[in-house]
Structure formats: C-alpha cells, structure tokens
C-alpha atoms as a PDB file:
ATOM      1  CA  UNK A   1      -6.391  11.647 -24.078  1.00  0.00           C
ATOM      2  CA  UNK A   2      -4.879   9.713 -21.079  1.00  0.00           C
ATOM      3  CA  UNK A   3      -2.269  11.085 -19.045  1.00  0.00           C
ATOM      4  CA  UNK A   4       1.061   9.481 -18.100  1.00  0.00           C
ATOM      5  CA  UNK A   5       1.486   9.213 -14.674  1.00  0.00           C
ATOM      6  CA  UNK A   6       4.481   7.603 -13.093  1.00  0.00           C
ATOM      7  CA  UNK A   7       3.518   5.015  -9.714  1.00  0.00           C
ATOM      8  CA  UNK A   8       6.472   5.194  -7.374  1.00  0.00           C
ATOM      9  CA  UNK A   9       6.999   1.640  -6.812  1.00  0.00           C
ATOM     10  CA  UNK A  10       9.050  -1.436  -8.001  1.00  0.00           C
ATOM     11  CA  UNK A  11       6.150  -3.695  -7.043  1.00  0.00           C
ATOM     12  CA  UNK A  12       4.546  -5.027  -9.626  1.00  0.00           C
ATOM     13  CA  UNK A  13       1.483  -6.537  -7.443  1.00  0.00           C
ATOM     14  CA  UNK A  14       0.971  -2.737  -6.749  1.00  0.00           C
ATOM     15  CA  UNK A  15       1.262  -1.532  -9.931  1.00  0.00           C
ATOM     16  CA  UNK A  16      -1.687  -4.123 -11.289  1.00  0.00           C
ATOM     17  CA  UNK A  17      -3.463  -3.331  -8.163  1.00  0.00           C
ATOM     18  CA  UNK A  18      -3.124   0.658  -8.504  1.00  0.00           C
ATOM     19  CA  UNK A  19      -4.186   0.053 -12.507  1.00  0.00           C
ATOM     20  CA  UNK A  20      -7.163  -1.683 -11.688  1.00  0.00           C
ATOM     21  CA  UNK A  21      -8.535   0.466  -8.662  1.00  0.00           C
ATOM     22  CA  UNK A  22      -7.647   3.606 -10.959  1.00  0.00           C
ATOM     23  CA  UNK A  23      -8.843   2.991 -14.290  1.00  0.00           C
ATOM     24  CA  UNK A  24     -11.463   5.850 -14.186  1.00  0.00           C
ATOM     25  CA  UNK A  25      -9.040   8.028 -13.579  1.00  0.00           C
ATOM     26  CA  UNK A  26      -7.939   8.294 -17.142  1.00  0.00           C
ATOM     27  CA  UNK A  27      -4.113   7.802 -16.751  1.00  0.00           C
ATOM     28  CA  UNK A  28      -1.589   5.203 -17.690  1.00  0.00           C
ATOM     29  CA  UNK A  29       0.273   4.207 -14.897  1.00  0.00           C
ATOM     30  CA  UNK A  30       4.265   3.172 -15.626  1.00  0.00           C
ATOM     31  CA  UNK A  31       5.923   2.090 -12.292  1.00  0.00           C
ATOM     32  CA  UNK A  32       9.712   3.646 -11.631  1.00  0.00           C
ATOM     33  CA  UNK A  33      11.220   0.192 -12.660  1.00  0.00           C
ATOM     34  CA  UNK A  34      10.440   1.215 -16.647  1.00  0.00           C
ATOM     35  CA  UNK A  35      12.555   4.379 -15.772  1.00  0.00           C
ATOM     36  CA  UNK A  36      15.306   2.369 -14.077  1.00  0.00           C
ATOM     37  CA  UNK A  37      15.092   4.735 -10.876  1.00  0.00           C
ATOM     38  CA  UNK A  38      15.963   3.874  -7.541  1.00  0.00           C
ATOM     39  CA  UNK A  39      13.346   3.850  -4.784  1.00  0.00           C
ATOM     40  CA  UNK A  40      13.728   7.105  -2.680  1.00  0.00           C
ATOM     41  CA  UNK A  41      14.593   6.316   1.014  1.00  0.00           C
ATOM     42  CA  UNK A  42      11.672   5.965   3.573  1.00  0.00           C
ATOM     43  CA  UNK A  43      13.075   7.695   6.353  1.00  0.00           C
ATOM     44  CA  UNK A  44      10.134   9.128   7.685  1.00  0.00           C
ATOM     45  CA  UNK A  45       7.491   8.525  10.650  1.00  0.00           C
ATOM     46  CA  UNK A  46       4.453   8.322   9.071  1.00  0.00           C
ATOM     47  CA  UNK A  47       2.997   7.215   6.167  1.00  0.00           C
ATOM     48  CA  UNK A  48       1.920  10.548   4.461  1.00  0.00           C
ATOM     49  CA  UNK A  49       5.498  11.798   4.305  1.00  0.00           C
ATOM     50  CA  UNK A  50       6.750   8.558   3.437  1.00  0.00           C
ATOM     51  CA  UNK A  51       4.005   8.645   0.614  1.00  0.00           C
ATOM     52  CA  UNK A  52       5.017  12.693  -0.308  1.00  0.00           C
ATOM     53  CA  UNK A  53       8.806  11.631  -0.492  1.00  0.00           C
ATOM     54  CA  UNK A  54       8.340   8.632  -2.923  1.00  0.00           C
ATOM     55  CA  UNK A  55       6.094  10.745  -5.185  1.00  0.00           C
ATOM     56  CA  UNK A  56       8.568  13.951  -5.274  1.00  0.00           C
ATOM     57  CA  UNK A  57      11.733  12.099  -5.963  1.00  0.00           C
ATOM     58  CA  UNK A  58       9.891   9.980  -9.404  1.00  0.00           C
ATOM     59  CA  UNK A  59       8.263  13.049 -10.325  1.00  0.00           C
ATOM     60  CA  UNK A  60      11.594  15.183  -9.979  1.00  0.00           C
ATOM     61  CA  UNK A  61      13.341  12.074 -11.958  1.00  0.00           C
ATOM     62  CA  UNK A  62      11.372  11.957 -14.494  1.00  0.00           C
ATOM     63  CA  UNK A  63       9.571  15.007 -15.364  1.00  0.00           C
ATOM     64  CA  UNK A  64       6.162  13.633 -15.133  1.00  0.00           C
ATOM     65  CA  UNK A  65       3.108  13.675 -12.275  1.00  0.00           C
ATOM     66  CA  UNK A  66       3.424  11.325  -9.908  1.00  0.00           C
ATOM     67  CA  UNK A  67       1.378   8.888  -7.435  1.00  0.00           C
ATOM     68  CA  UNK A  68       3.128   6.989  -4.571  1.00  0.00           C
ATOM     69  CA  UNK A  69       1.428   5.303  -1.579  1.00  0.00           C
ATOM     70  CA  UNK A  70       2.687   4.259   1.499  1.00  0.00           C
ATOM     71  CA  UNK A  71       0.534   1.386   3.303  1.00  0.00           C
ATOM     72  CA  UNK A  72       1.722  -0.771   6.390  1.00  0.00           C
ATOM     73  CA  UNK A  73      -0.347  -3.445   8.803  1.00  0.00           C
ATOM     74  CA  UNK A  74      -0.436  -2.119  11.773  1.00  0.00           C
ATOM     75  CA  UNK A  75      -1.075  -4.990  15.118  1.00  0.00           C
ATOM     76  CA  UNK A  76      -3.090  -3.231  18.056  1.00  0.00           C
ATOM     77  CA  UNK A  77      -0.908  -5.364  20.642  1.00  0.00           C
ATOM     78  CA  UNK A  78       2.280  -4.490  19.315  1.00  0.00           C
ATOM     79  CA  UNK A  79       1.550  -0.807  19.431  1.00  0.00           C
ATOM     80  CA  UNK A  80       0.558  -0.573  15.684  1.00  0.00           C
ATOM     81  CA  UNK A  81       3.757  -2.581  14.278  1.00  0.00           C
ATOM     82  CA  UNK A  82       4.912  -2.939  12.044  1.00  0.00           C
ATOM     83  CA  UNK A  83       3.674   0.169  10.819  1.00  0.00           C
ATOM     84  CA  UNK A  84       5.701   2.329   8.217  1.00  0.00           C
ATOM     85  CA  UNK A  85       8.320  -0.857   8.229  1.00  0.00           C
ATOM     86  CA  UNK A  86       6.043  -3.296   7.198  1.00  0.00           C
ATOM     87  CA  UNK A  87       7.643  -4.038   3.937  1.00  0.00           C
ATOM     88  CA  UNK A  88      11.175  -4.365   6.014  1.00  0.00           C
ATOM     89  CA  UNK A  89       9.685  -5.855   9.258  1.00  0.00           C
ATOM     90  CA  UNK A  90      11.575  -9.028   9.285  1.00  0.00           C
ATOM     91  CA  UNK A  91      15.144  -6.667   8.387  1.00  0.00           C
ATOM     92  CA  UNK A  92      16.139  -4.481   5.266  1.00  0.00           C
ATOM     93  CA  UNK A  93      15.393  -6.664   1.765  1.00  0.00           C
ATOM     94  CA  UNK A  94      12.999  -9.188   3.370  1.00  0.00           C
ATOM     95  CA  UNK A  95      10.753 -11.126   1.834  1.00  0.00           C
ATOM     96  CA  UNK A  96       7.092 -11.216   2.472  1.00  0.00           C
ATOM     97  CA  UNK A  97       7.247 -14.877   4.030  1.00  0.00           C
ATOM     98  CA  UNK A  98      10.268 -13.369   6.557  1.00  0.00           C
ATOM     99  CA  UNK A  99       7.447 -10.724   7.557  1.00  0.00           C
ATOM    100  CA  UNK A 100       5.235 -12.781   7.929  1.00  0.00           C
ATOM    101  CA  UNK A 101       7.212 -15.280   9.852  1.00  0.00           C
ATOM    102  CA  UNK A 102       8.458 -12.666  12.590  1.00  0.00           C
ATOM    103  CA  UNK A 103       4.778 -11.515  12.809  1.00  0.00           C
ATOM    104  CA  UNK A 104       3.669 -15.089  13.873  1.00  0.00           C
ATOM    105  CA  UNK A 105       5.855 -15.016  16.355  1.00  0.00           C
ATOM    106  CA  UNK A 106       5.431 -11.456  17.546  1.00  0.00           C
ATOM    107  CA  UNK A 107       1.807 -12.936  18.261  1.00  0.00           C
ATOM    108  CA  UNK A 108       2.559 -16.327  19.353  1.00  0.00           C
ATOM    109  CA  UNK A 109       0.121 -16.555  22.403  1.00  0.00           C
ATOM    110  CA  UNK A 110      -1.410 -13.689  21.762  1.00  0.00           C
ATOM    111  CA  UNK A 111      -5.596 -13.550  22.022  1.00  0.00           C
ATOM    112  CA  UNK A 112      -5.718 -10.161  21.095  1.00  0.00           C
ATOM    113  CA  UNK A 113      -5.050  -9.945  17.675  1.00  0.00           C
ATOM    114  CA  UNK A 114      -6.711  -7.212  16.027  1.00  0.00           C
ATOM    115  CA  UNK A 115      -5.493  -5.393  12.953  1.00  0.00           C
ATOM    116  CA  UNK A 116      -6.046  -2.404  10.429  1.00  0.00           C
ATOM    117  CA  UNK A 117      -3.904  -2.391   6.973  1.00  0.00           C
ATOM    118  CA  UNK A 118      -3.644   1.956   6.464  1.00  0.00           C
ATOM    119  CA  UNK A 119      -2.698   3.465   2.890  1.00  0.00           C
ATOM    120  CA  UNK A 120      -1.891   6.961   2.344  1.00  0.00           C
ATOM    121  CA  UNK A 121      -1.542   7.711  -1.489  1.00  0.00           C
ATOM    122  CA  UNK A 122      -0.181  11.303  -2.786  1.00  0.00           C
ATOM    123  CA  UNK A 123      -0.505  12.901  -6.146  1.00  0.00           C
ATOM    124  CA  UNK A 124       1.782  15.408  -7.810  1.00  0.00           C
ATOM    125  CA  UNK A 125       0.911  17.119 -10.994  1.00  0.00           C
ATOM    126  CA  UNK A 126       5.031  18.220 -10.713  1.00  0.00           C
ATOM    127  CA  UNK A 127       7.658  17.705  -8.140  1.00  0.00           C
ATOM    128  CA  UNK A 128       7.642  20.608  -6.673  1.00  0.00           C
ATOM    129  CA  UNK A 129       3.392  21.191  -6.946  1.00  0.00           C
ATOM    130  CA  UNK A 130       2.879  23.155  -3.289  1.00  0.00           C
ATOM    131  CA  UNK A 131      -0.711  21.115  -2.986  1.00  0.00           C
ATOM    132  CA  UNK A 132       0.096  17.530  -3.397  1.00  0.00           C
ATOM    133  CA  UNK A 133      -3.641  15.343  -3.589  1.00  0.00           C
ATOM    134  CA  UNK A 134      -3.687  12.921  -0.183  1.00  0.00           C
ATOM    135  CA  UNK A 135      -5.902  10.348   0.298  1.00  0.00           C
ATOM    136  CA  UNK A 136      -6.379   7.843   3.036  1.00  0.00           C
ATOM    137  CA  UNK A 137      -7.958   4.421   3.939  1.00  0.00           C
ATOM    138  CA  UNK A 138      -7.995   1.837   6.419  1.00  0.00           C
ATOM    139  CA  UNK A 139      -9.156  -1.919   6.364  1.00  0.00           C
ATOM    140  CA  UNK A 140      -9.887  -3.515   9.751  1.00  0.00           C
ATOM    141  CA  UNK A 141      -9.413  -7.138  10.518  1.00  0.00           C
ATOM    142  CA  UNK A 142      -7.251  -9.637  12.788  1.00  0.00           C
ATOM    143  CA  UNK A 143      -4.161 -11.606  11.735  1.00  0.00           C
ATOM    144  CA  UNK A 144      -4.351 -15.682  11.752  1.00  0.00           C
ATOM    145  CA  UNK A 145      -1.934 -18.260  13.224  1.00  0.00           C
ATOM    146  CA  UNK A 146      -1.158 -19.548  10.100  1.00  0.00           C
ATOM    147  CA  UNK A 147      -1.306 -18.340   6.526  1.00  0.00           C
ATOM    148  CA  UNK A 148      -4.157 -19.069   3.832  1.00  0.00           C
ATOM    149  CA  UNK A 149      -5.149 -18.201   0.147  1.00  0.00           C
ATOM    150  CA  UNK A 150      -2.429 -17.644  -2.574  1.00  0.00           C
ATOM    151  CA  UNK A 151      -3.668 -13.870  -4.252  1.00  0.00           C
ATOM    152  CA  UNK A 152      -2.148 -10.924  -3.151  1.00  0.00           C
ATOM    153  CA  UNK A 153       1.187  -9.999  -1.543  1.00  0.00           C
ATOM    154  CA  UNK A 154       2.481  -8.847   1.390  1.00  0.00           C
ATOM    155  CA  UNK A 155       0.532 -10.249   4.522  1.00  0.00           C
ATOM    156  CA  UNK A 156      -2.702 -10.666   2.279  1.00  0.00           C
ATOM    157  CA  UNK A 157      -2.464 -14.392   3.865  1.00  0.00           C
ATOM    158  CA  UNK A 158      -2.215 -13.483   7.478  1.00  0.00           C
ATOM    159  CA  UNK A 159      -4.962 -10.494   6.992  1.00  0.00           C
ATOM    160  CA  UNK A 160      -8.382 -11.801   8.150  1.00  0.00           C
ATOM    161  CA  UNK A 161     -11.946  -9.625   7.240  1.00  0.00           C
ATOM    162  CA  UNK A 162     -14.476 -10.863  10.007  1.00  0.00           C
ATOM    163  CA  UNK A 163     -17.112  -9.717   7.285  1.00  0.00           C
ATOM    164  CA  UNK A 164     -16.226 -11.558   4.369  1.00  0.00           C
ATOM    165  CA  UNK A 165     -15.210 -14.685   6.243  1.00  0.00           C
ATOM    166  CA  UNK A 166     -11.651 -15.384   4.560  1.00  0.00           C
ATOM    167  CA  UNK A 167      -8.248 -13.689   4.537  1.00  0.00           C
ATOM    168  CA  UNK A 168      -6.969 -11.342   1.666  1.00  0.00           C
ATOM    169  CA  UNK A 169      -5.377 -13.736   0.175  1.00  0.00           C
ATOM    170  CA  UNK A 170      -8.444 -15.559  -0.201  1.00  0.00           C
ATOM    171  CA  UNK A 171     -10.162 -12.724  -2.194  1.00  0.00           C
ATOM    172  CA  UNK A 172     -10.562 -12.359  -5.693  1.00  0.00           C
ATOM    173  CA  UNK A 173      -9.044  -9.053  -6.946  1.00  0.00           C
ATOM    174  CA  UNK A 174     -12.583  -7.343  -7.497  1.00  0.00           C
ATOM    175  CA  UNK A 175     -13.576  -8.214  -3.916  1.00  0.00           C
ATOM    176  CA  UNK A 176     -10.211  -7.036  -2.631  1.00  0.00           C
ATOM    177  CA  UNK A 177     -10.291  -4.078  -4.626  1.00  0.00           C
ATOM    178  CA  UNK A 178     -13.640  -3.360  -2.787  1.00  0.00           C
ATOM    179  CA  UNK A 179     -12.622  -3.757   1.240  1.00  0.00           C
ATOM    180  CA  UNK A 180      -9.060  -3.243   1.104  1.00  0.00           C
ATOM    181  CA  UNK A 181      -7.501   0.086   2.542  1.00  0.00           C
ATOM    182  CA  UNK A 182      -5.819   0.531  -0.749  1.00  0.00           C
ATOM    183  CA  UNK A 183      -9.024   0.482  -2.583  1.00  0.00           C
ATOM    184  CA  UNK A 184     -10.803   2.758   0.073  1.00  0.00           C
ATOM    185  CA  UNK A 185      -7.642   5.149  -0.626  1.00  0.00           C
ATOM    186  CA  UNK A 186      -8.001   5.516  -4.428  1.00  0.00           C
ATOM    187  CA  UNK A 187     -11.799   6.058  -4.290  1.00  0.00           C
ATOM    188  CA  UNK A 188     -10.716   8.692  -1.966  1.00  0.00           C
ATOM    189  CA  UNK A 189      -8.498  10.329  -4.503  1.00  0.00           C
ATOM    190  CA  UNK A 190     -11.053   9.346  -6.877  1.00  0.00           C
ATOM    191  CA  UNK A 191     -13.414  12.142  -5.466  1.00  0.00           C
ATOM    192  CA  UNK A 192     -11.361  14.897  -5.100  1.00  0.00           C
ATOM    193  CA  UNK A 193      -9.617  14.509  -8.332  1.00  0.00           C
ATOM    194  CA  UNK A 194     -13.627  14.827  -9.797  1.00  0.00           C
ATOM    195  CA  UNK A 195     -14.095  17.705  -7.512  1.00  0.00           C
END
C-alpha cells in the first residue's frame, strides 16, 4: 500500500523531479499547492533548517508525513551566493531568468567561476516526530556566460558539469536525475529509509 506523503513545495518542476527520483520509495507525493497552503517562511541560515521548517509547517497543516528540501547554487567567488536565497536572488518573487540575470553580472569578468548546487531534504513521519530523516548532496560544476538547454528550472541553464560536457539544462531528466545534488540527496534518504 503506498503512503501519502505531502512535498513542501509549490514547484511543480520539483514535484515531477522529487516523483521520479523517489519512486522506490513507495509513496505518493501531493505538493502543498493541492492543499491550498501557504509556503512557510525561510528565515533561516542554512539549508537544513530551512528544509526542517518547510516540512513541519505542511506536516502540522495537514496531518500527514512530510518531505521538504531546501537546495541553493552556491558561487565559490561570491562567498557561496546565492546560497539559501537562490530562489529570491534577484529580490523577493523573482523569476528564474531575474536570477539568472543578476548572477551574470555578479560574474561578469570573473575567471573563477566554480560552482556546487547543495540539497538538504528532511522527512517527517508527523510534525512534531523528534528524529526528522536528513539527507544531503552536492553537484559540482562552473556557471557559463550565457545560458543553454531548455529542461529544468532554476539555473539548470547556467549550471555546467565538466564531466558530462553540457549544462543541466542540457540533460535529459534520467541523466539529471543521476549527477544532480537533488538526486544524490534522495538516494541518500533512499538508504536510510531501507535501513
């Protein structure tokens, strides 16, 4: 029997994404849009608690276990910015083509241009569940001058992996699915939900 398991997000890129990468897991993932909640604040510093705050407030909402993630690019030269703003980078509501905009700027110039994309993901059986499941992953790359491919979301076209030779927005999902630090995250949870 598959379990119902609430995604704290309003992104429906995620939400396919998050399906996909967790289909072993045995649970039907609804995002918080079908339950008309808000999205909790992210007020906090890093990622994890971010991650922890999402997944408390949908669980508490709506009565059911909960996954959230919270992932950001992080730029070595700009001191790991945008970080735990990435999805607000360019100012509160942007869109991902603001983001990315400001970032090619940021870097105008720049030779050093080295990048990671970082997920934390949490699980809660309940809201208030004292030991929430976190897992982790990172995906290394560099960002480009311009953008290329047209998959993915987010800076997926700016996001450049040395070994596969194209940007994430050049990858098919399976491939993405693969390297990405979302991907890396789930398998993570993956293995200590078996364990």
């Amino acid at each position: 029997m598959s379990q119902r398991v609430v995604l704290a997000t309003r992104n429906e890129g995620k939400l396919r994404e998050m399906q996909s990468l967790l289909a072993r897991s045995g649970w039907v993932l609804s995002s918080q849009r079908s339950y008309a909640l808000p999205s909790a604040p992210e007020t906090c510093g890093t990622f994890v608690e971010n991650a922890l705050a999402k997944a408390r407030h949908v669980s508490s909402a709506c009565g059911l276990p909960a996954l959230a993630d919270d992932s950001g690019l992080e730029e070595d030269v700009l001191g790991c910015a945008p970080g735990v703003y990435s999805a607000r980078f360019a100012g509160a509501g942007a869109t991902d083509e603001a983001n990315n905009a400001k970032l090619i700027e940021l870097l105008r110039g720049q030779d050093d241009r080295r990048a990671h994309f970082y997920c934390a993901i949490v699980y809660l059986p309940a809201h208030d569940h004292p030991e929430p499941l976190i897992a982790c992953g990172r995906w290394t790359g560099r960002i480009l001058e311009a953008p290329r491919g047209t998959h993915g979301f987010g800076y997926d076209p700016l996001f450049f992996d040395d070994a596969l030779g194209r940007t994430a927005a050049e990858l098919d999902p399976a491939t993405k699915n693969a390297a990405s630090h979302r991907g890396k995250a789930c398998q993570d949870l993956l293995r200590q939900l078996q364990s």
